[in-house]
C-alpha atoms as a PDB file:
ATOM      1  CA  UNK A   1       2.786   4.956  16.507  1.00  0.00           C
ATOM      2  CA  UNK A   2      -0.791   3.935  17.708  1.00  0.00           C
ATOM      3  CA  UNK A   3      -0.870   0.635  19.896  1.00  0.00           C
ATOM      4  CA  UNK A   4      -3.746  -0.437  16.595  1.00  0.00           C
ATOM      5  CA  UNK A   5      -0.522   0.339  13.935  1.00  0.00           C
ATOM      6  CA  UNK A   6       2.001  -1.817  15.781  1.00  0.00           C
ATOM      7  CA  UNK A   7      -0.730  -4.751  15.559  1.00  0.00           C
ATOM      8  CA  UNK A   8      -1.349  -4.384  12.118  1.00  0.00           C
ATOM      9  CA  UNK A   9       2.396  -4.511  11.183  1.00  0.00           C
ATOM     10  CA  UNK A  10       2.763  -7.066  13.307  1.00  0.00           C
ATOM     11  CA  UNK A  11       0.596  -9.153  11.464  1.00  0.00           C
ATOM     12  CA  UNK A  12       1.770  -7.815   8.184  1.00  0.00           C
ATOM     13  CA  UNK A  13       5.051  -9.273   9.271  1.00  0.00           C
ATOM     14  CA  UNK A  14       3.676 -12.439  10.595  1.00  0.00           C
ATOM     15  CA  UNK A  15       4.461 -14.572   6.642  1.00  0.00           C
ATOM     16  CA  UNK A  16       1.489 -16.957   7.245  1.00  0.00           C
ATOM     17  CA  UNK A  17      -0.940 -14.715   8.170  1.00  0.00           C
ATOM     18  CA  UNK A  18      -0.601 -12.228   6.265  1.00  0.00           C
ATOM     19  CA  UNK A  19      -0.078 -14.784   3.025  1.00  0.00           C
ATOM     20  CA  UNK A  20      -3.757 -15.993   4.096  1.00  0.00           C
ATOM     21  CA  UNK A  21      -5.065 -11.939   4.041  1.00  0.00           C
ATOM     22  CA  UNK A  22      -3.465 -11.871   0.491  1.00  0.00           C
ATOM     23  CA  UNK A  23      -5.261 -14.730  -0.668  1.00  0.00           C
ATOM     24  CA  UNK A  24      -8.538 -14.006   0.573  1.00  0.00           C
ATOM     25  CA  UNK A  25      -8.387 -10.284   0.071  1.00  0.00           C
ATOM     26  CA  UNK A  26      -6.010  -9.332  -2.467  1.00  0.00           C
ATOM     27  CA  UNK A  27      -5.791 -12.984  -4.078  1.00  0.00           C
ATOM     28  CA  UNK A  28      -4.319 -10.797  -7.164  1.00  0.00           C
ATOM     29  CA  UNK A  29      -1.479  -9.900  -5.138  1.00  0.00           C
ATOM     30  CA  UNK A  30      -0.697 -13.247  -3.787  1.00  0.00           C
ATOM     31  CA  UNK A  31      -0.820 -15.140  -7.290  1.00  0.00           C
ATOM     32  CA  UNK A  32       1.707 -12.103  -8.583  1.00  0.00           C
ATOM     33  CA  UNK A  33       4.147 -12.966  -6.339  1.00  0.00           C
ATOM     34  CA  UNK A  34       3.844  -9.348  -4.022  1.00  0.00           C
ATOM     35  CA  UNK A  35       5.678  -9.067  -0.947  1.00  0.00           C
ATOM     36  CA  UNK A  36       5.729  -7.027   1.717  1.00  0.00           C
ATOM     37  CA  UNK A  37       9.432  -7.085   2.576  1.00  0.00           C
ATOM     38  CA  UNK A  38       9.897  -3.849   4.964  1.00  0.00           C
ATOM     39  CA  UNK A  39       7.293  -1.744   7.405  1.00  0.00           C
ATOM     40  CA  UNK A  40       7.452   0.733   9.930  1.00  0.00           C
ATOM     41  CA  UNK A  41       5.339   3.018  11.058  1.00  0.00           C
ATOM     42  CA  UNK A  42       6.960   5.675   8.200  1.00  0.00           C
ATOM     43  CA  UNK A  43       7.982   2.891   5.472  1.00  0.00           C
ATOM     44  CA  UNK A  44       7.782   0.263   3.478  1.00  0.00           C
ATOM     45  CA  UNK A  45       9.463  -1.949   0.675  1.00  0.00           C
ATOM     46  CA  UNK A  46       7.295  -4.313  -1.131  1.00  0.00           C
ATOM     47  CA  UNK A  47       8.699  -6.300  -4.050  1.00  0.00           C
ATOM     48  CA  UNK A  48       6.750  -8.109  -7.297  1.00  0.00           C
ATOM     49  CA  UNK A  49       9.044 -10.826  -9.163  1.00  0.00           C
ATOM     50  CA  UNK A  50       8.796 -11.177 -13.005  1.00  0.00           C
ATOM     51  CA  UNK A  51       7.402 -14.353 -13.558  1.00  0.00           C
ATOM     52  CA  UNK A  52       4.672 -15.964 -15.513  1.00  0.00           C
ATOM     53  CA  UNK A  53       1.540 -14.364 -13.902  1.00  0.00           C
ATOM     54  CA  UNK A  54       3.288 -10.971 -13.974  1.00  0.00           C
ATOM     55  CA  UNK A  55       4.463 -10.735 -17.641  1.00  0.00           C
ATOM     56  CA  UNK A  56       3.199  -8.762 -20.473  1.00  0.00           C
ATOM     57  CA  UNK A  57       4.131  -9.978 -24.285  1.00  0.00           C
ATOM     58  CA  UNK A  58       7.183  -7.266 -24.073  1.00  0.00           C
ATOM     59  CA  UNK A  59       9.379  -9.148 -21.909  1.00  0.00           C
ATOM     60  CA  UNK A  60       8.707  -7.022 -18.570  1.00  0.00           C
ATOM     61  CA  UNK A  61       6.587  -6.933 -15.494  1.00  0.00           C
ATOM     62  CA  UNK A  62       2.813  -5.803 -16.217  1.00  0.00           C
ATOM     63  CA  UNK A  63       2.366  -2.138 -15.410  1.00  0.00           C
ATOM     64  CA  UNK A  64      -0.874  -3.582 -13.156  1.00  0.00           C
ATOM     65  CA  UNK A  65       1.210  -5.650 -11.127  1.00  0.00           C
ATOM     66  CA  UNK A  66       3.361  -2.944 -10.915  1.00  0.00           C
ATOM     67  CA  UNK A  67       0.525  -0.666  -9.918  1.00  0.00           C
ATOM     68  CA  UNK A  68      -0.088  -3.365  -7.558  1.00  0.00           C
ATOM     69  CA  UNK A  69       3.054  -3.020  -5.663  1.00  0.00           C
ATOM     70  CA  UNK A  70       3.282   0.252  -5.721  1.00  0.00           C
ATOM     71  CA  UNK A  71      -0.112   0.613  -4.442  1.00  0.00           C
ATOM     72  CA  UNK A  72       0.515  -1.531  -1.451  1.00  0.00           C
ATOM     73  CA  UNK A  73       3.692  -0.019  -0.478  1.00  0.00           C
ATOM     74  CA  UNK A  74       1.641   3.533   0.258  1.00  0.00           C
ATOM     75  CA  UNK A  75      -1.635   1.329   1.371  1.00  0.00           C
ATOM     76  CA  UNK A  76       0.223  -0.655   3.811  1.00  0.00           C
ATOM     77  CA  UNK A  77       0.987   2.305   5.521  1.00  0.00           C
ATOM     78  CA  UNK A  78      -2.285   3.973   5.423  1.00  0.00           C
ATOM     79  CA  UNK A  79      -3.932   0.674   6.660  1.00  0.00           C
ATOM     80  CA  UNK A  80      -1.560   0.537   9.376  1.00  0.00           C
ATOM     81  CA  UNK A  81      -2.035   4.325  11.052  1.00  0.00           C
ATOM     82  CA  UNK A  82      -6.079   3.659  10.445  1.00  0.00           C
ATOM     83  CA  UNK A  83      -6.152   0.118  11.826  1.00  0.00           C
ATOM     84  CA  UNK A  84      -8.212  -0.329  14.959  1.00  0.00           C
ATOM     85  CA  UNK A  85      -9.011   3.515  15.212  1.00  0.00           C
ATOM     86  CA  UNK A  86     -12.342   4.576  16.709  1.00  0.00           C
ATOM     87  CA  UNK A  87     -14.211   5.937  15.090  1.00  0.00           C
ATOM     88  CA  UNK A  88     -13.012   3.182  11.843  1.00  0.00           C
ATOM     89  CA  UNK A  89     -11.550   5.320   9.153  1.00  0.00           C
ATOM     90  CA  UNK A  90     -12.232   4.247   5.538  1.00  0.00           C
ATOM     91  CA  UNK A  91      -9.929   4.611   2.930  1.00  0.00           C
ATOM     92  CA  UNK A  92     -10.028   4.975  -1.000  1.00  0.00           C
ATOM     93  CA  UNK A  93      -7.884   5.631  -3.762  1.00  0.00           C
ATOM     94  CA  UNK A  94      -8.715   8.784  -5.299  1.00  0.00           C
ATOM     95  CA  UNK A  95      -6.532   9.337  -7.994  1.00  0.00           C
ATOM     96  CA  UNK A  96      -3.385   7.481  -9.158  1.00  0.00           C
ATOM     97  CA  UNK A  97      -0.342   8.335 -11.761  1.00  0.00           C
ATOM     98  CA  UNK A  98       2.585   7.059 -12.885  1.00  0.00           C
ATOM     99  CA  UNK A  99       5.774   7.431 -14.947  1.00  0.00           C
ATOM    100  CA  UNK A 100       7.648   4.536 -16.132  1.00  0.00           C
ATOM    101  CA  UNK A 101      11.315   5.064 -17.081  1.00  0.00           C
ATOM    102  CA  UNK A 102      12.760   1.294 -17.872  1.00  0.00           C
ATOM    103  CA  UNK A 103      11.608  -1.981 -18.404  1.00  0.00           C
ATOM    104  CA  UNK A 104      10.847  -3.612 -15.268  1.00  0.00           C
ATOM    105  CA  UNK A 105      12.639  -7.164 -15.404  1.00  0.00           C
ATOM    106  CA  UNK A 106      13.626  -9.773 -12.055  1.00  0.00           C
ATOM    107  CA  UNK A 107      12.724  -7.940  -9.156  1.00  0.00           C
ATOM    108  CA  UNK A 108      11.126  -4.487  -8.746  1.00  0.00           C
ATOM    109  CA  UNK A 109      10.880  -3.316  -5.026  1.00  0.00           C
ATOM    110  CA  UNK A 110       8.954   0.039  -4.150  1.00  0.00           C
ATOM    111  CA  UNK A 111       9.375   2.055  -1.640  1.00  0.00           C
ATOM    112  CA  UNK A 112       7.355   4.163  -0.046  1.00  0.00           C
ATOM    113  CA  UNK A 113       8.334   7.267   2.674  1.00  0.00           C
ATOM    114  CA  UNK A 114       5.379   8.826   3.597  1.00  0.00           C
ATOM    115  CA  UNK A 115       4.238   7.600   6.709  1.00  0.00           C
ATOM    116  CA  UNK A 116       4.090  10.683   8.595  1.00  0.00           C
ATOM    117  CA  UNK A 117       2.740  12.496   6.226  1.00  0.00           C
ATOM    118  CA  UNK A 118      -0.477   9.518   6.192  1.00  0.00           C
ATOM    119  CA  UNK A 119      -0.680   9.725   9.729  1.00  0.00           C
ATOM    120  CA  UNK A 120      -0.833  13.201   9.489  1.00  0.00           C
ATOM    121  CA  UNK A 121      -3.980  13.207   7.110  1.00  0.00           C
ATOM    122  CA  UNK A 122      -5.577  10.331   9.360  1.00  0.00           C
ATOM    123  CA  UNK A 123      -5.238  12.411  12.588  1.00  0.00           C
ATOM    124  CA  UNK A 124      -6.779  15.809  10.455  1.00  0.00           C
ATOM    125  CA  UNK A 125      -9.517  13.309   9.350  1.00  0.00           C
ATOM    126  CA  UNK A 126     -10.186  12.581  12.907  1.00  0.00           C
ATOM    127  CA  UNK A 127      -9.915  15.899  14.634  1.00  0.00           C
ATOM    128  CA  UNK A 128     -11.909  17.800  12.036  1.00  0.00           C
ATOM    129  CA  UNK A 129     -14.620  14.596  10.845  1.00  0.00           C
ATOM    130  CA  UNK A 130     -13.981  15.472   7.677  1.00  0.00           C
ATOM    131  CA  UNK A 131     -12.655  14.201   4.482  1.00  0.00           C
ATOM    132  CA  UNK A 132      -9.013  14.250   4.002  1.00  0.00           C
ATOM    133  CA  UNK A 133      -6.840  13.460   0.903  1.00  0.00           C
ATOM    134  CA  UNK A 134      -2.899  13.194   0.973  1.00  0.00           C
ATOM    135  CA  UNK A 135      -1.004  12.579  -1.914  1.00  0.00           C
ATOM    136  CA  UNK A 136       2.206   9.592  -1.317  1.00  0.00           C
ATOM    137  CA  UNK A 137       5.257   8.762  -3.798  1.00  0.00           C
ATOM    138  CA  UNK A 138       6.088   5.008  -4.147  1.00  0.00           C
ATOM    139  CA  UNK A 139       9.266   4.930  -5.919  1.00  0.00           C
ATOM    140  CA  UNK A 140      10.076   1.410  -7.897  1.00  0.00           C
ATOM    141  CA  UNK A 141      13.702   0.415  -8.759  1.00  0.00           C
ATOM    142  CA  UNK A 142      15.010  -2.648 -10.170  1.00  0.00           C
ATOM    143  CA  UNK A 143      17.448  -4.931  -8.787  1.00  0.00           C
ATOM    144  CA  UNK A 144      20.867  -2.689 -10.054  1.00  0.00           C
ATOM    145  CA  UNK A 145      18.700   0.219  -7.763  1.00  0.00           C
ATOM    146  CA  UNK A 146      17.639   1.674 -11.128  1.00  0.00           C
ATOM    147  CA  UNK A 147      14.652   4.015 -11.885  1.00  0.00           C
ATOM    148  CA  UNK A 148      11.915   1.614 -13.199  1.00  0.00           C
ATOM    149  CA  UNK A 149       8.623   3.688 -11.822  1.00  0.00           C
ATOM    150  CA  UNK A 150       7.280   6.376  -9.839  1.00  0.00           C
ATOM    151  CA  UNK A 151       3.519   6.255  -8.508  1.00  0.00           C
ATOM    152  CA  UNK A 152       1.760   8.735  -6.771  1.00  0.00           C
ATOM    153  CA  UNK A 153      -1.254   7.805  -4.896  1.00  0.00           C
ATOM    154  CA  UNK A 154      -3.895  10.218  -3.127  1.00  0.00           C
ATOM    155  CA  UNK A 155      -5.600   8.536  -0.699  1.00  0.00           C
ATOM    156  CA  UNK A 156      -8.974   9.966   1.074  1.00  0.00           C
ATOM    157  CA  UNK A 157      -9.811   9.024   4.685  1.00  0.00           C
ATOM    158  CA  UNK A 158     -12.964   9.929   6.164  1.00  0.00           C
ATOM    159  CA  UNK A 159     -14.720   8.929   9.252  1.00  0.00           C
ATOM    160  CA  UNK A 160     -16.897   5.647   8.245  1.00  0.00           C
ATOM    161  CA  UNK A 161     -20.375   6.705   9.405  1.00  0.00           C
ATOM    162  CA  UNK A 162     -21.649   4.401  12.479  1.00  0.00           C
ATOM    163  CA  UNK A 163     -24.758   2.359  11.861  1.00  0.00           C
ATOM    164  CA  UNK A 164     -27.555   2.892  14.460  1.00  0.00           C
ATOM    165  CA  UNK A 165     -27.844  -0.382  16.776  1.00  0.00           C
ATOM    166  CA  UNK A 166     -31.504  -1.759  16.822  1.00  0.00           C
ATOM    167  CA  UNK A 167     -33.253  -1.984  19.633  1.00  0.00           C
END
């Protein structure tokens, strides 16, 4: 793991700070309760509560906040291999799915695996300077460790294109 990953999770894992990232860049996130329970350099377990600014009319957790946590759980880790690279990396969502199997009620945690396999796409991105997509599984389960949701994710990296400096 790059010496710019192990800063980034340790921030992710400092509560306050990273608390203050949600709610100024992912205020979304924060209000829905999301957190980012477990990270390494190859996974992560983030959680979202049912609760009032999570709920649809049906008696279950929004599929967006959903989306949202599952989302983060493969993000994390892609922001964490690209953090403090140079040349920066940018990052985008390229395509998403999903396939919901039960209600999702209490607490749904995701999990994602795929660290390796990010950090493999990062380093190809670098080596080659060209676009690179990898496509990540975030599976959801409910608090019994049942099935709720399965997300895939790809994610596209590329090599952010410098700006000239003025003279």
């Amino acid at each position: 793991m790059s010496t710019g990953a192990e800063s980034f999770i340790s921030m992710v894992k400092h509560p306050f700070k990273f608390r203050m990232f949600m709610l100024f860049k992912l205020p979304s996130a924060f209000f829905s309760g999301i957190r980012v329970r477990y990270v390494d350099g190859e996974k992560s377990l983030v959680t979202i509560p049912y609760k009032w600014f999570s709920r649809n009319p049906f008696g279950s957790t929004y599929f967006a906040c959903l989306s949202m946590a599952a989302e983060m759980s493969t993000g994390i880790l892609a922001m964490g291999h690209s953090y403090g690279l140079n040349p920066p990396i940018s990052m985008l969502v390229v395509k998403m799915e999903a396939t919901f199997s039960k209600k999702a009620k209490g607490i749904t945690s995701f999990t994602c695996d795929e660290g390796k396999r990010i950090a493999l796409a990062i380093k190809e991105t670098l080596s080659s300077g060209k676009s690179t997509s990898v496509t990540v599984r975030a599976v959801g389960n409910n608090e019994e460790n049942e099935g709720v949701a399965d997300f895939y994710f790809t994610w596209s990296f590329k090599v952010k294109e410098q700006k000239a400096v003025k003279k």
